[in-house]
Protein backbone atom coordinates (compact mmCIF):
# COMPACT_ATOMS: atom_id res chain seq x y z
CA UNK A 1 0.00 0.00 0.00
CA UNK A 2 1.34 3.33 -0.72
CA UNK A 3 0.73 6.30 1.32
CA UNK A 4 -0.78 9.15 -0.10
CA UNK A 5 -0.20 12.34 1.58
CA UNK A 6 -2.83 15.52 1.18
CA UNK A 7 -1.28 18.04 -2.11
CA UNK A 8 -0.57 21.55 0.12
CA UNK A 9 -3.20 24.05 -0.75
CA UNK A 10 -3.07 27.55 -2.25
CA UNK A 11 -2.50 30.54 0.15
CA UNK A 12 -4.73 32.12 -1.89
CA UNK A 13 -7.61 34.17 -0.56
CA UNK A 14 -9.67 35.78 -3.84
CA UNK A 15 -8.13 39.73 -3.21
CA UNK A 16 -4.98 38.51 -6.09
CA UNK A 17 -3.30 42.23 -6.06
CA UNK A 18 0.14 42.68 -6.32
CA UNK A 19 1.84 45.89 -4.93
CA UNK A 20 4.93 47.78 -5.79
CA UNK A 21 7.09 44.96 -4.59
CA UNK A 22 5.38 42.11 -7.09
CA UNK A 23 3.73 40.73 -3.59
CA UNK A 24 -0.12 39.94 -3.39
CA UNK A 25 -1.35 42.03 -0.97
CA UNK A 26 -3.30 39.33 0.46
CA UNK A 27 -1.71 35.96 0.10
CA UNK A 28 1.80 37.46 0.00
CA UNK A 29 3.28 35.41 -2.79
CA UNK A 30 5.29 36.84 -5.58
CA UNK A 31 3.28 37.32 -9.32
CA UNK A 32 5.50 33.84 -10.07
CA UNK A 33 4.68 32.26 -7.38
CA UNK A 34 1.53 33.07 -8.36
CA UNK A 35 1.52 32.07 -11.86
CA UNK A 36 3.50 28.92 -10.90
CA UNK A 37 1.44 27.17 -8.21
CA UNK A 38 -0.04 24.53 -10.36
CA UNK A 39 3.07 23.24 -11.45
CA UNK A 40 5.10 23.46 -8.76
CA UNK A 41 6.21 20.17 -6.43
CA UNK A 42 4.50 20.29 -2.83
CA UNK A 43 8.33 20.55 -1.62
CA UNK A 44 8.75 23.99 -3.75
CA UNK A 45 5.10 24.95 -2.39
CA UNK A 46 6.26 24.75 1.38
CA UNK A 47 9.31 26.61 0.23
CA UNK A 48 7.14 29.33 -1.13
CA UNK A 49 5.02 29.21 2.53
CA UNK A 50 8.68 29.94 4.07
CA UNK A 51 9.01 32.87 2.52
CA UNK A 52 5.29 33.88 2.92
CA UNK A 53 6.11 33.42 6.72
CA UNK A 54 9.49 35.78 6.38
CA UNK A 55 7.66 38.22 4.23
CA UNK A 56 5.04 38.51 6.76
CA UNK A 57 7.39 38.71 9.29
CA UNK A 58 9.21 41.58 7.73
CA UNK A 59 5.69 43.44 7.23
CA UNK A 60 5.36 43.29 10.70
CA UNK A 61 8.69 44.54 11.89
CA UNK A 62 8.15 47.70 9.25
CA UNK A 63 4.84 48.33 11.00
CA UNK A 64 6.34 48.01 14.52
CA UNK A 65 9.13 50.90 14.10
């Protein structure tokens, strides 16, 4: 029996714009991460979630002072 493990799913959340820095303003993936999602491994889409997680990170540390 193989496992089967559950594909990861889209950060997406239906706003799709991208600001000044090519980063949805909502999801906070790049326009090719965007464009690339469907073909991408589920290793490369965790990788994009990492740097969803820095991104937002950095957003936050901007806001803070």
């Amino acid at each position: 029996m193989t496992e089967q493990s559950t594909p990861v799913r889209s950060p997406c959340t239906g706003v799709c714009a991208l600001d000044e820095q090519d980063l949805c303003i909502a999801c906070r993936r790049s326009g090719m991460e965007i464009a690339e999602w469907g073909v991408m491994s589920d290793e490369q889409k965790l990788e994009v979630y990492s740097l969803i997680r820095e991104r937002e990170l950095a957003d936050k540390q901007k806001r803070s002072g």
